[in-house]
PDB file of N, CA and C in Angstrom:
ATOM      1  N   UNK A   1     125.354  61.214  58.412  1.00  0.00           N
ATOM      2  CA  UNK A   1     124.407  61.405  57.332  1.00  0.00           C
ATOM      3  C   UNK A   1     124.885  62.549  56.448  1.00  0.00           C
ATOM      4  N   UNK A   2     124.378  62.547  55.479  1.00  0.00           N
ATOM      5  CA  UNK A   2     125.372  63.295  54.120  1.00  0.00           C
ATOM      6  C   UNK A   2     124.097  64.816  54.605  1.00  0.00           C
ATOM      7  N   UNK A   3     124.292  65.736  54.043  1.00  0.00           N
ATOM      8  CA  UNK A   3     123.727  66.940  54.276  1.00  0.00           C
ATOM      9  C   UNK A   3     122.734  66.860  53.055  1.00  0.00           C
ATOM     10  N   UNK A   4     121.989  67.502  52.987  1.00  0.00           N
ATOM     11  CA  UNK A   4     120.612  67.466  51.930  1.00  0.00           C
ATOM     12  C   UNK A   4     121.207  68.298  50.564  1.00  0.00           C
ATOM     13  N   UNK A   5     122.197  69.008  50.512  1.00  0.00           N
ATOM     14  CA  UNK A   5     122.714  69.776  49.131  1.00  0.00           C
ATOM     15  C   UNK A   5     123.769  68.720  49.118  1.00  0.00           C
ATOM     16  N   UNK A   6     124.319  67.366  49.735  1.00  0.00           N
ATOM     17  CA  UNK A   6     125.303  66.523  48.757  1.00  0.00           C
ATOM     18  C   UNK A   6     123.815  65.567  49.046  1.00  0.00           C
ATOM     19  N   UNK A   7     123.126  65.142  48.568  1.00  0.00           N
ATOM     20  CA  UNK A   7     122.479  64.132  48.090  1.00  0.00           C
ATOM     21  C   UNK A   7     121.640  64.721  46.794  1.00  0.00           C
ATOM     22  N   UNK A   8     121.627  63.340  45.697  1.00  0.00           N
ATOM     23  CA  UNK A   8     120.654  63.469  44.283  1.00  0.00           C
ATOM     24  C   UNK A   8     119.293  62.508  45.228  1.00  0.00           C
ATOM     25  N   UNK A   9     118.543  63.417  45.005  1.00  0.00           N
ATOM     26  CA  UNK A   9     117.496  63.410  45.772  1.00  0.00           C
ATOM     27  C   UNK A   9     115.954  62.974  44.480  1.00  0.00           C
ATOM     28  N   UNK A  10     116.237  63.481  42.972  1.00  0.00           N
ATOM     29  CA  UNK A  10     115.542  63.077  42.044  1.00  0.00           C
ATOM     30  C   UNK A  10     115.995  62.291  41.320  1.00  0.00           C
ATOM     31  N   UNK A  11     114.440  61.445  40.829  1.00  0.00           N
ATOM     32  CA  UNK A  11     114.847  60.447  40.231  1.00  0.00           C
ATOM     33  C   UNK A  11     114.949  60.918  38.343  1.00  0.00           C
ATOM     34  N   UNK A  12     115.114  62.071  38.260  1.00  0.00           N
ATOM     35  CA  UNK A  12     115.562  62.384  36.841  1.00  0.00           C
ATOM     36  C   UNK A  12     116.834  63.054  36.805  1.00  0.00           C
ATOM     37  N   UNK A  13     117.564  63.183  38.182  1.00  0.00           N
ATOM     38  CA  UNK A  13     118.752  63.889  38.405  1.00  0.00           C
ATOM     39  C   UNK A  13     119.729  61.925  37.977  1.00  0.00           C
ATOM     40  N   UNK A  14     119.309  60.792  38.847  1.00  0.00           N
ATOM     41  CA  UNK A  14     119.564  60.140  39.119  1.00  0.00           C
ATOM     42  C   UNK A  14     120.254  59.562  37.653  1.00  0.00           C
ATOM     43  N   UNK A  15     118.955  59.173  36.512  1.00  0.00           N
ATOM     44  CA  UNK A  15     119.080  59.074  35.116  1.00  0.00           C
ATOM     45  C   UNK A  15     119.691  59.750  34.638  1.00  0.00           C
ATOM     46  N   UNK A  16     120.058  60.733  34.668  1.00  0.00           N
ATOM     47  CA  UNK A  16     120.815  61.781  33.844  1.00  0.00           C
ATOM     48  C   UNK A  16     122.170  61.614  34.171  1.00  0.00           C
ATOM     49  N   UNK A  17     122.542  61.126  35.048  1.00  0.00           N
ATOM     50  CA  UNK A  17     124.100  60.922  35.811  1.00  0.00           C
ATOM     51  C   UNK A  17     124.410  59.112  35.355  1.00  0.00           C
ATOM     52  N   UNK A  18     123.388  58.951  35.117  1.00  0.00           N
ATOM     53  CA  UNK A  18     123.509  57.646  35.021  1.00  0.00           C
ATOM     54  C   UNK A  18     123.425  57.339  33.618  1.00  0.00           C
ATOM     55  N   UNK A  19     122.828  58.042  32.559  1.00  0.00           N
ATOM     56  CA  UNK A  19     122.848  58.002  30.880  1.00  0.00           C
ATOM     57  C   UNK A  19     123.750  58.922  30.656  1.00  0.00           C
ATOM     58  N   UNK A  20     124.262  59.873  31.600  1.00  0.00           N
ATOM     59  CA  UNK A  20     125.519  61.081  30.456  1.00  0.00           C
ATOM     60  C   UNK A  20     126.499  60.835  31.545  1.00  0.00           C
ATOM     61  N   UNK A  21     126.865  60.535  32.189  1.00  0.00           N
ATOM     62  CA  UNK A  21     127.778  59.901  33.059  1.00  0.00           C
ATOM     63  C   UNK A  21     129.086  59.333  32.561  1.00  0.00           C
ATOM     64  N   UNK A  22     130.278  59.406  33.025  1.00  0.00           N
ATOM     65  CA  UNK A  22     131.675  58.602  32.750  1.00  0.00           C
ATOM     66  C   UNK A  22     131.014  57.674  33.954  1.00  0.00           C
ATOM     67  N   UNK A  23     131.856  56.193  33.012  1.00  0.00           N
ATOM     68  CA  UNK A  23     130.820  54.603  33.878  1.00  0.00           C
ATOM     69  C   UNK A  23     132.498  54.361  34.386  1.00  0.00           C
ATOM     70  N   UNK A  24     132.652  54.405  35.636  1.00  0.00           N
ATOM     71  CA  UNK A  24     133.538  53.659  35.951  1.00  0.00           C
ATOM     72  C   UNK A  24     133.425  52.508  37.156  1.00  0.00           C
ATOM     73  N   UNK A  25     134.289  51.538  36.237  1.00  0.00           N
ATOM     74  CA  UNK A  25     134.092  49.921  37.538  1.00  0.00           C
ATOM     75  C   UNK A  25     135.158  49.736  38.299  1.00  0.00           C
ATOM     76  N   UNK A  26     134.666  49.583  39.174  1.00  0.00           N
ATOM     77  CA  UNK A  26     135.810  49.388  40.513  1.00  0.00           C
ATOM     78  C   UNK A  26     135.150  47.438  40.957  1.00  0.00           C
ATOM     79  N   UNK A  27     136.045  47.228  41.721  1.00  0.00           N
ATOM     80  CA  UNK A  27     136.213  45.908  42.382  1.00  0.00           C
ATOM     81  C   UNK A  27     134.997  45.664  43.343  1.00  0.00           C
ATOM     82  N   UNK A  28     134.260  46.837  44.055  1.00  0.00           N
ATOM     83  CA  UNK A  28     132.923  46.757  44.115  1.00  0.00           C
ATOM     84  C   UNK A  28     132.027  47.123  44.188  1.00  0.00           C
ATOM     85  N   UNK A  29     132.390  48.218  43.242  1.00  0.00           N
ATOM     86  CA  UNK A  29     131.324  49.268  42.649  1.00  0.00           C
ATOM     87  C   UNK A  29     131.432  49.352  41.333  1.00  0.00           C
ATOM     88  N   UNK A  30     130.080  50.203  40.772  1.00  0.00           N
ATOM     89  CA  UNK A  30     129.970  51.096  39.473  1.00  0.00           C
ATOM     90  C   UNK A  30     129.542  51.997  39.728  1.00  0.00           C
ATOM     91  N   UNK A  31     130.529  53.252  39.168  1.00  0.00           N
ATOM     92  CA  UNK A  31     130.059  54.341  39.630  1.00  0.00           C
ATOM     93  C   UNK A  31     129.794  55.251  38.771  1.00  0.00           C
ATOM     94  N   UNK A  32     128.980  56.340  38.431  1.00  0.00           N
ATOM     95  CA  UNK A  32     128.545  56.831  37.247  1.00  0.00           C
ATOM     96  C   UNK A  32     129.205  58.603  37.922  1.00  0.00           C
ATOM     97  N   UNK A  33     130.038  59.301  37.097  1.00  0.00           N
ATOM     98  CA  UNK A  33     130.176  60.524  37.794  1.00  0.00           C
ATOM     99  C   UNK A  33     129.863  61.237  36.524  1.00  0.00           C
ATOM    100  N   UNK A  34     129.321  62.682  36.628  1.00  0.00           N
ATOM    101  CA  UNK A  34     129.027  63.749  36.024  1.00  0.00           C
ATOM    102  C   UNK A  34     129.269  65.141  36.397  1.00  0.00           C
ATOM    103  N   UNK A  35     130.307  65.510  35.620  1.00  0.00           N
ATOM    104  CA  UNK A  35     130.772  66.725  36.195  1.00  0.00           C
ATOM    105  C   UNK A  35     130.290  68.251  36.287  1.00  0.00           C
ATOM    106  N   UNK A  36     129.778  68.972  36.768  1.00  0.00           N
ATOM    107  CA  UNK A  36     129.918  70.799  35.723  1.00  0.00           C
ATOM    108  C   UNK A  36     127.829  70.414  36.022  1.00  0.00           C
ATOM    109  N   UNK A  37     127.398  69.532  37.083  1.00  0.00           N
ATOM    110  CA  UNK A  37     125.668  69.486  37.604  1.00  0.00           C
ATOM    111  C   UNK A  37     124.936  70.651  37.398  1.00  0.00           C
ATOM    112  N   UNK A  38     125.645  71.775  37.345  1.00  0.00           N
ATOM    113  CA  UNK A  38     124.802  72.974  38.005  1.00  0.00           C
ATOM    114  C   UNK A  38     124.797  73.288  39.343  1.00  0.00           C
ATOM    115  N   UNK A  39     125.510  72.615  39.628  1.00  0.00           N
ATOM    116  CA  UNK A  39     125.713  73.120  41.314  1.00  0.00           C
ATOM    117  C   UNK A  39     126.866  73.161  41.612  1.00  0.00           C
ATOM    118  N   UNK A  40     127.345  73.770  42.786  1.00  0.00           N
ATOM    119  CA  UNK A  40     128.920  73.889  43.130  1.00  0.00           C
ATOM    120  C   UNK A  40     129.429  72.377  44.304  1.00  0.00           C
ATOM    121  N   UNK A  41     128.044  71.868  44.842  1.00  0.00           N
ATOM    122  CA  UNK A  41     128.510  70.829  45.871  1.00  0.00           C
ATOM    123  C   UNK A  41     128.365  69.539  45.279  1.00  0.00           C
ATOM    124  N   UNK A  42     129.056  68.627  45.864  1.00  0.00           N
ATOM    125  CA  UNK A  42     129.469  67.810  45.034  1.00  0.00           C
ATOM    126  C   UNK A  42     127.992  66.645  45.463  1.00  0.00           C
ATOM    127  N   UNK A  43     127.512  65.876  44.886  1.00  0.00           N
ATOM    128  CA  UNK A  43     125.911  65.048  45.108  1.00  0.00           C
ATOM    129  C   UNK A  43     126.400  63.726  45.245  1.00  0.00           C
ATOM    130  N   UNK A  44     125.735  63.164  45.805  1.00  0.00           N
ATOM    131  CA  UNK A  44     126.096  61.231  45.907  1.00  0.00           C
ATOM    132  C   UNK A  44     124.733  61.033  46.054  1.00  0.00           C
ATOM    133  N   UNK A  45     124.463  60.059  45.084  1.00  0.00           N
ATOM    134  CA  UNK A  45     123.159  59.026  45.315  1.00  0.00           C
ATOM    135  C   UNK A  45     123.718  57.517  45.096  1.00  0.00           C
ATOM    136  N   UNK A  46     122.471  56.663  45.886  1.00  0.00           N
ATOM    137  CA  UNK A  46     123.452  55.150  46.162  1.00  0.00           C
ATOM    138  C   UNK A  46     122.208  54.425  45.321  1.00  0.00           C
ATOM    139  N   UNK A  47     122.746  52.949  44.526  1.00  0.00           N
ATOM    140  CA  UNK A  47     121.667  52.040  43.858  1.00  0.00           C
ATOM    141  C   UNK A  47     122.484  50.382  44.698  1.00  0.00           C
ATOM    142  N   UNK A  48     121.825  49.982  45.420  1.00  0.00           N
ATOM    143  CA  UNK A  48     121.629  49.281  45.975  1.00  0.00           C
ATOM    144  C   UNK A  48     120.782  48.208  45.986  1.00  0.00           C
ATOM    145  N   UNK A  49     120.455  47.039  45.135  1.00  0.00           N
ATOM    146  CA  UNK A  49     119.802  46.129  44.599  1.00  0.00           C
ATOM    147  C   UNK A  49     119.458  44.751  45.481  1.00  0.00           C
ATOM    148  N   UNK A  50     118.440  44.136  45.344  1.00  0.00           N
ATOM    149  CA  UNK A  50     118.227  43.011  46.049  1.00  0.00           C
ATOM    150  C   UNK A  50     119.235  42.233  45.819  1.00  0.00           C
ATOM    151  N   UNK A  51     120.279  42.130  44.614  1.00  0.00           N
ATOM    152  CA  UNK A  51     121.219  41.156  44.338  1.00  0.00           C
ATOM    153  C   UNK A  51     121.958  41.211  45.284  1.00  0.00           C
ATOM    154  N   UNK A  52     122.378  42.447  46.543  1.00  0.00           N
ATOM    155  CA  UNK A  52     123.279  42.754  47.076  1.00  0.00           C
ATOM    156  C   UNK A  52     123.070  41.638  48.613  1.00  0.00           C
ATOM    157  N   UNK A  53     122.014  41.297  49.095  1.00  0.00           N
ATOM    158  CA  UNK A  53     121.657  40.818  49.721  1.00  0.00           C
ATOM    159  C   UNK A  53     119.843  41.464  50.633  1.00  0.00           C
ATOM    160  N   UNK A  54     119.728  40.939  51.882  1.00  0.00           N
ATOM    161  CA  UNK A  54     118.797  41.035  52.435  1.00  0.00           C
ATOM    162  C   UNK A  54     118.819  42.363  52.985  1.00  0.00           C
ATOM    163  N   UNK A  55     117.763  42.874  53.449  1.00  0.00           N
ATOM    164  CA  UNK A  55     117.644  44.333  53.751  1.00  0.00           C
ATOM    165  C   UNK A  55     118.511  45.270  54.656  1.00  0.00           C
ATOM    166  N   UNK A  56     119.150  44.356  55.761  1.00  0.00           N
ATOM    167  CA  UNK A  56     119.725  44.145  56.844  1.00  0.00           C
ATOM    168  C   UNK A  56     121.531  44.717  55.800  1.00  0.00           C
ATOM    169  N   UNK A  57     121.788  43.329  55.360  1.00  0.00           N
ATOM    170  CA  UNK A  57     123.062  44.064  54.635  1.00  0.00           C
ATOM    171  C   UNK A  57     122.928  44.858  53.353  1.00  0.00           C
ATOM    172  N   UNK A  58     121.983  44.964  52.476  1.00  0.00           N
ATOM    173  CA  UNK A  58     121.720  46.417  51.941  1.00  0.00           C
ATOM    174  C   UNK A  58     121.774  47.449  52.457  1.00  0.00           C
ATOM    175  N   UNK A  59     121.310  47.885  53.456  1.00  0.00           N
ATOM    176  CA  UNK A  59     121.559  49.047  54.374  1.00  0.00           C
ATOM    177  C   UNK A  59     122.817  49.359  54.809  1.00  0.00           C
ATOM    178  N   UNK A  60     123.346  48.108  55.513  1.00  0.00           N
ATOM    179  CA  UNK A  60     124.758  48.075  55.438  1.00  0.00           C
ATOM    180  C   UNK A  60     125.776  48.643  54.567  1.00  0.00           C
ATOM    181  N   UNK A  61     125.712  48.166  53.678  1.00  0.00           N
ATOM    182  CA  UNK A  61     126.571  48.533  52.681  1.00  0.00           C
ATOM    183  C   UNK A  61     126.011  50.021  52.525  1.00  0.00           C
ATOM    184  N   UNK A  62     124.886  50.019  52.724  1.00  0.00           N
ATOM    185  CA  UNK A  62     124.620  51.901  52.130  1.00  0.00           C
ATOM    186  C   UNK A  62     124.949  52.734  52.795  1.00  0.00           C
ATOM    187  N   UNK A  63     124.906  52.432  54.108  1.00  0.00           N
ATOM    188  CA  UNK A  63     125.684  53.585  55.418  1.00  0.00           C
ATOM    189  C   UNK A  63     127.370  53.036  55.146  1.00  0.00           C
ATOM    190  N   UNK A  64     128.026  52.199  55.001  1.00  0.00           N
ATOM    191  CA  UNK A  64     129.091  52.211  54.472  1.00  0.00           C
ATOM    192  C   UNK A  64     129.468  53.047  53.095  1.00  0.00           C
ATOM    193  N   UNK A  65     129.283  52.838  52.488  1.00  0.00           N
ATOM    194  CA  UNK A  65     129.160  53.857  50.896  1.00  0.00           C
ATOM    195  C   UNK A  65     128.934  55.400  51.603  1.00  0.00           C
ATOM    196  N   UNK A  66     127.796  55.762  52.327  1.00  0.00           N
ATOM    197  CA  UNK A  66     127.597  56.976  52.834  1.00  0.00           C
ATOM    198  C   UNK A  66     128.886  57.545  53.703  1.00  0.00           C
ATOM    199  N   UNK A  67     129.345  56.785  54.300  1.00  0.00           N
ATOM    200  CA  UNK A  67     130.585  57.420  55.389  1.00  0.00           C
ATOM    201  C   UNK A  67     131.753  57.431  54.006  1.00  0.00           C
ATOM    202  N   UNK A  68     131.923  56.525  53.373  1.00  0.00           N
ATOM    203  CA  UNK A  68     133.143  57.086  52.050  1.00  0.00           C
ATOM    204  C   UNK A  68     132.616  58.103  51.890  1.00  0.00           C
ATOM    205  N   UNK A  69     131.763  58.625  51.044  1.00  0.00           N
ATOM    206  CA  UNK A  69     131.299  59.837  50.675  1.00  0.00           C
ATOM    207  C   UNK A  69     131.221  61.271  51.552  1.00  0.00           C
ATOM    208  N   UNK A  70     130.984  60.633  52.600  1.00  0.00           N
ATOM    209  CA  UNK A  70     131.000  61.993  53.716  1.00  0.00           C
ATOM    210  C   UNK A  70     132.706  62.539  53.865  1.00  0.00           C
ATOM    211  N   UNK A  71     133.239  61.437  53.793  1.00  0.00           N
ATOM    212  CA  UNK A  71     134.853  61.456  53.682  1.00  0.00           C
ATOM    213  C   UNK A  71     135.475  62.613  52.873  1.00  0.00           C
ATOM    214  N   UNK A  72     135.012  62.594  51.438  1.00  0.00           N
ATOM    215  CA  UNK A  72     135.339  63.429  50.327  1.00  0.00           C
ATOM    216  C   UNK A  72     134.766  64.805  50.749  1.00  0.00           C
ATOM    217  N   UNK A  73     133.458  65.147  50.590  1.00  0.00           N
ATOM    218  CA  UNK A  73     132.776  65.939  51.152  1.00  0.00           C
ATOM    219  C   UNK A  73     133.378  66.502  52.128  1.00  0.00           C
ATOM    220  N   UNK A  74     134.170  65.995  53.470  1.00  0.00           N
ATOM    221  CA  UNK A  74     134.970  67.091  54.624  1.00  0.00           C
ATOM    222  C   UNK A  74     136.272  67.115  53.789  1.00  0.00           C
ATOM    223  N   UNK A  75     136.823  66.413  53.236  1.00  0.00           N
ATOM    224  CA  UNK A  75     137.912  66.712  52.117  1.00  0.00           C
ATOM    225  C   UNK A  75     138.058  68.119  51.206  1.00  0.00           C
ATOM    226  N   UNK A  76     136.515  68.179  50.958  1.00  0.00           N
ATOM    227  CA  UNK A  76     136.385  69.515  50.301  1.00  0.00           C
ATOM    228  C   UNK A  76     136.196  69.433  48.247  1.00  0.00           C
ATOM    229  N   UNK A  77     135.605  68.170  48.567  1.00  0.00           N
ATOM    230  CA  UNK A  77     135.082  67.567  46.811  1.00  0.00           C
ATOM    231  C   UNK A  77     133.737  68.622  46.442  1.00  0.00           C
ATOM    232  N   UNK A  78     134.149  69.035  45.077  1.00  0.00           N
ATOM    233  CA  UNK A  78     132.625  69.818  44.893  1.00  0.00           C
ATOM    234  C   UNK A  78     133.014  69.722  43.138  1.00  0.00           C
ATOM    235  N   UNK A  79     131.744  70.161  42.906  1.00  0.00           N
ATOM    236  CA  UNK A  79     131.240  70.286  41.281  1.00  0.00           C
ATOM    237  C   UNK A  79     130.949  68.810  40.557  1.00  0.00           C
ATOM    238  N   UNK A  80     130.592  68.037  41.410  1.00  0.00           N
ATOM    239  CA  UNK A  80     130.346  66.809  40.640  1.00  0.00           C
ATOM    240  C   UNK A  80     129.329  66.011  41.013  1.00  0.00           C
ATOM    241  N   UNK A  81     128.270  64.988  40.636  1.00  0.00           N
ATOM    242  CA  UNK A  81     127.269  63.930  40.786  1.00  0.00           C
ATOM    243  C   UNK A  81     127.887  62.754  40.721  1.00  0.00           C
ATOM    244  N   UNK A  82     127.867  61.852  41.581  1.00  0.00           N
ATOM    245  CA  UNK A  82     128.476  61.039  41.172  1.00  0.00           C
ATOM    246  C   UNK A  82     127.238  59.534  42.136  1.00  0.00           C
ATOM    247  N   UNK A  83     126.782  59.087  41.258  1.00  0.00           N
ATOM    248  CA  UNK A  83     125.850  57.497  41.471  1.00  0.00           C
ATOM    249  C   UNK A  83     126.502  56.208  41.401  1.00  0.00           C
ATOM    250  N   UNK A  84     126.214  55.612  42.492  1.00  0.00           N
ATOM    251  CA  UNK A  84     127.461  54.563  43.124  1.00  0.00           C
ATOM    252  C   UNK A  84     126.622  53.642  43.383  1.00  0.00           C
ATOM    253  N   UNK A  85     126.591  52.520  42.012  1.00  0.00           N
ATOM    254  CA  UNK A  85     125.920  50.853  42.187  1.00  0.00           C
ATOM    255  C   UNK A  85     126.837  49.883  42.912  1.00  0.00           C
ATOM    256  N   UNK A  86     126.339  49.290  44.031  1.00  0.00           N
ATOM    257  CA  UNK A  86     126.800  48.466  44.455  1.00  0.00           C
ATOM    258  C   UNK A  86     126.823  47.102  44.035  1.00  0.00           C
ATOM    259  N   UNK A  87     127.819  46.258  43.596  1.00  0.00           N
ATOM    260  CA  UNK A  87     127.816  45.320  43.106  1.00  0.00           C
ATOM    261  C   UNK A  87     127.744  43.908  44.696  1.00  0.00           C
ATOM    262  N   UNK A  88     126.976  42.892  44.272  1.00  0.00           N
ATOM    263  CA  UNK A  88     126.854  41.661  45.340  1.00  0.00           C
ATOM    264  C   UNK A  88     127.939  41.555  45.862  1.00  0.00           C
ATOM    265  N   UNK A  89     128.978  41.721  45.524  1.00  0.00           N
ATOM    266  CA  UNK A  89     130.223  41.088  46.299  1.00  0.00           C
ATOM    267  C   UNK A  89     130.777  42.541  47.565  1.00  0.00           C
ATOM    268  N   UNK A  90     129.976  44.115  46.984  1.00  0.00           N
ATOM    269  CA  UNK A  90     130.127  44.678  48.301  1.00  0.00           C
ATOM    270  C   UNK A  90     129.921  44.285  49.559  1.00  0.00           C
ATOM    271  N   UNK A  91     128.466  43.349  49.632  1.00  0.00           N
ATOM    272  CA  UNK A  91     128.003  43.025  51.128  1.00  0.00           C
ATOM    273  C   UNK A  91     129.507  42.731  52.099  1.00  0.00           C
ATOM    274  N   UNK A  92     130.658  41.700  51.150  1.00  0.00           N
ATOM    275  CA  UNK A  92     131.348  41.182  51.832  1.00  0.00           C
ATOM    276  C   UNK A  92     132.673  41.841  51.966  1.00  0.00           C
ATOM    277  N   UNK A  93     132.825  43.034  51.560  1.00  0.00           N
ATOM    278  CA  UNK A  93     133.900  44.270  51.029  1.00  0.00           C
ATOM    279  C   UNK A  93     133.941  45.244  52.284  1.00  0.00           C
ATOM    280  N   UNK A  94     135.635  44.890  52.984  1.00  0.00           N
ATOM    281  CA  UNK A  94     135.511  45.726  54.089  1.00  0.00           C
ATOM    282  C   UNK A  94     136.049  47.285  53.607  1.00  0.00           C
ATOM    283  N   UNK A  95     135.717  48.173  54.538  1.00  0.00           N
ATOM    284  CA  UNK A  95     135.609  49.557  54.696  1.00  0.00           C
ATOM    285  C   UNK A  95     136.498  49.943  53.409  1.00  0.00           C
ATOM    286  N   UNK A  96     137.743  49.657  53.771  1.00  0.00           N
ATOM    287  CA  UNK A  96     139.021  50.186  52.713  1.00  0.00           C
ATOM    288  C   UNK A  96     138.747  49.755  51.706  1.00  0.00           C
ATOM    289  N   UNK A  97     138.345  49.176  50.920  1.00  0.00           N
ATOM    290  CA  UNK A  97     137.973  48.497  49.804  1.00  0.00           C
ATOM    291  C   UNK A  97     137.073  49.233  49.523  1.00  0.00           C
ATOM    292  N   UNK A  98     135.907  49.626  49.596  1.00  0.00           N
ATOM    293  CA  UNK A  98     134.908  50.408  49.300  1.00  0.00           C
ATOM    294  C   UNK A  98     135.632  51.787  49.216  1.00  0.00           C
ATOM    295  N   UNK A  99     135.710  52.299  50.255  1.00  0.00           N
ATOM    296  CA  UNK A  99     136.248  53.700  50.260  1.00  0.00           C
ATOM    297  C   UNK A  99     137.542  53.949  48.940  1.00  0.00           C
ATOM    298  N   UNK A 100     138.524  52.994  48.274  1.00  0.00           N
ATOM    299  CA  UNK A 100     138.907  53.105  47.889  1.00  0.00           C
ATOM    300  C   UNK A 100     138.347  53.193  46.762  1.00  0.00           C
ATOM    301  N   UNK A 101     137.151  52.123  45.834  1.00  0.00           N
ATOM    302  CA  UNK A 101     136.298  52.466  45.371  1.00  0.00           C
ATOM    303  C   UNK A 101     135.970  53.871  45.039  1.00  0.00           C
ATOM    304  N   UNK A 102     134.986  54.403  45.629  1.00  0.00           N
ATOM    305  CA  UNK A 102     134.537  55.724  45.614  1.00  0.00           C
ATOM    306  C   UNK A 102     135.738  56.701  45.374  1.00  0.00           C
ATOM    307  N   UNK A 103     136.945  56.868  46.075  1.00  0.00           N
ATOM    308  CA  UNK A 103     137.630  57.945  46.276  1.00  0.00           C
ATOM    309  C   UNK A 103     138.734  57.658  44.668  1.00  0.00           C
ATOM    310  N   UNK A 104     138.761  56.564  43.714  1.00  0.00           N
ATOM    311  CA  UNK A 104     139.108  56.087  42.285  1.00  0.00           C
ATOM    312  C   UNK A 104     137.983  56.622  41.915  1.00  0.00           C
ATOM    313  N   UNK A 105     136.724  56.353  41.535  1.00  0.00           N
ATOM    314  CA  UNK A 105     135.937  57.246  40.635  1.00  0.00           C
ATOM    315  C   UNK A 105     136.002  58.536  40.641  1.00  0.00           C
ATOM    316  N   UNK A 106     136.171  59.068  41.606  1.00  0.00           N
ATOM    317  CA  UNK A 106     136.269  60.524  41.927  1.00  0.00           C
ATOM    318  C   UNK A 106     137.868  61.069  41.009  1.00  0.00           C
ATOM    319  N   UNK A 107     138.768  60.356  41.427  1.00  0.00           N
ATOM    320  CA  UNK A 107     139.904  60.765  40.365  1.00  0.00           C
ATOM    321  C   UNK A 107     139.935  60.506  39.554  1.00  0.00           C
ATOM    322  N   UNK A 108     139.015  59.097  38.901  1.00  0.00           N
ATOM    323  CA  UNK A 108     138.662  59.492  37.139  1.00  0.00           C
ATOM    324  C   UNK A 108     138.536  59.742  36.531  1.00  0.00           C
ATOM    325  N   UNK A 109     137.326  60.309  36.983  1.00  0.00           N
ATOM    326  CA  UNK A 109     136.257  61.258  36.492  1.00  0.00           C
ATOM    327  C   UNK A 109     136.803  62.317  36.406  1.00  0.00           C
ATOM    328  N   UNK A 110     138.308  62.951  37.281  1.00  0.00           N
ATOM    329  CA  UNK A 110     138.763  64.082  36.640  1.00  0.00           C
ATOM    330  C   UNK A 110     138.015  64.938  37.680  1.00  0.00           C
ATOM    331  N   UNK A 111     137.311  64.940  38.654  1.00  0.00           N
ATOM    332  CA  UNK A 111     136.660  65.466  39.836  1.00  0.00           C
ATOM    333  C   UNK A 111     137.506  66.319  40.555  1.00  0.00           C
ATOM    334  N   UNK A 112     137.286  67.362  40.819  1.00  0.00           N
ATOM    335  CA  UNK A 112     138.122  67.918  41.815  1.00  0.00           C
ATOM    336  C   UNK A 112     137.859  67.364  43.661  1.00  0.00           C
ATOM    337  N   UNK A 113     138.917  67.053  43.854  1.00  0.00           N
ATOM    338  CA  UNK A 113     138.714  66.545  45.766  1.00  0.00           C
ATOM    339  C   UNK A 113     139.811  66.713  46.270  1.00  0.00           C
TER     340      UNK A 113
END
């Protein structure tokens, strides 16, 4: 589980990363990163949609997405927000594929990790 200072925990933190955000698409994600938050640790919040499937693999995929992220985080990633939509075709997207995902937005965005 991610620690409570890397999670966007509001839903006006959420919008704001998500309207002033660099949008980048990956193969099965969209990920919205925002750099220079106001904070020094780096935040992950997940959007996870009924399109993705049933509750069972929504979750799935979200504790998957969560362990990429925890990844960066012991890596030593900080100063950035970064909101990670899962697109339908994650349900069926193994580990490396995702993780690769996430850890490309992060060097997009110009993120330090």
């Amino acid at each position: 589980m991610l620690a409570s200072t890397n999670r966007i925990t509001s839903g006006d933190d959420y919008r704001s990363v998500v309207r002033r955000g660099a949008k980048i698409v990956g193969a099965q994600t969209v990920s919205y990163v925002r750099t220079g938050g106001g904070t020094d640790d780096a935040r992950f919040g997940f959007i996870v949609s009924k399109k993705v499937g049933t509750a069972v693999r929504r979750n799935r995929v979200r504790r998957r997405l969560k362990a990429a992220c925890r990844q960066l985080v012991v890596d030593g990633a900080q100063g950035f927000d970064l909101v990670i939509r899962a697109l339908p075709s994650s349900a069926d997207a193994d580990f490396s594929t995702l993780q690769s995902d996430v850890a490309r937005a992060v060097r997009r965005a110009g993120a330090r990790s």
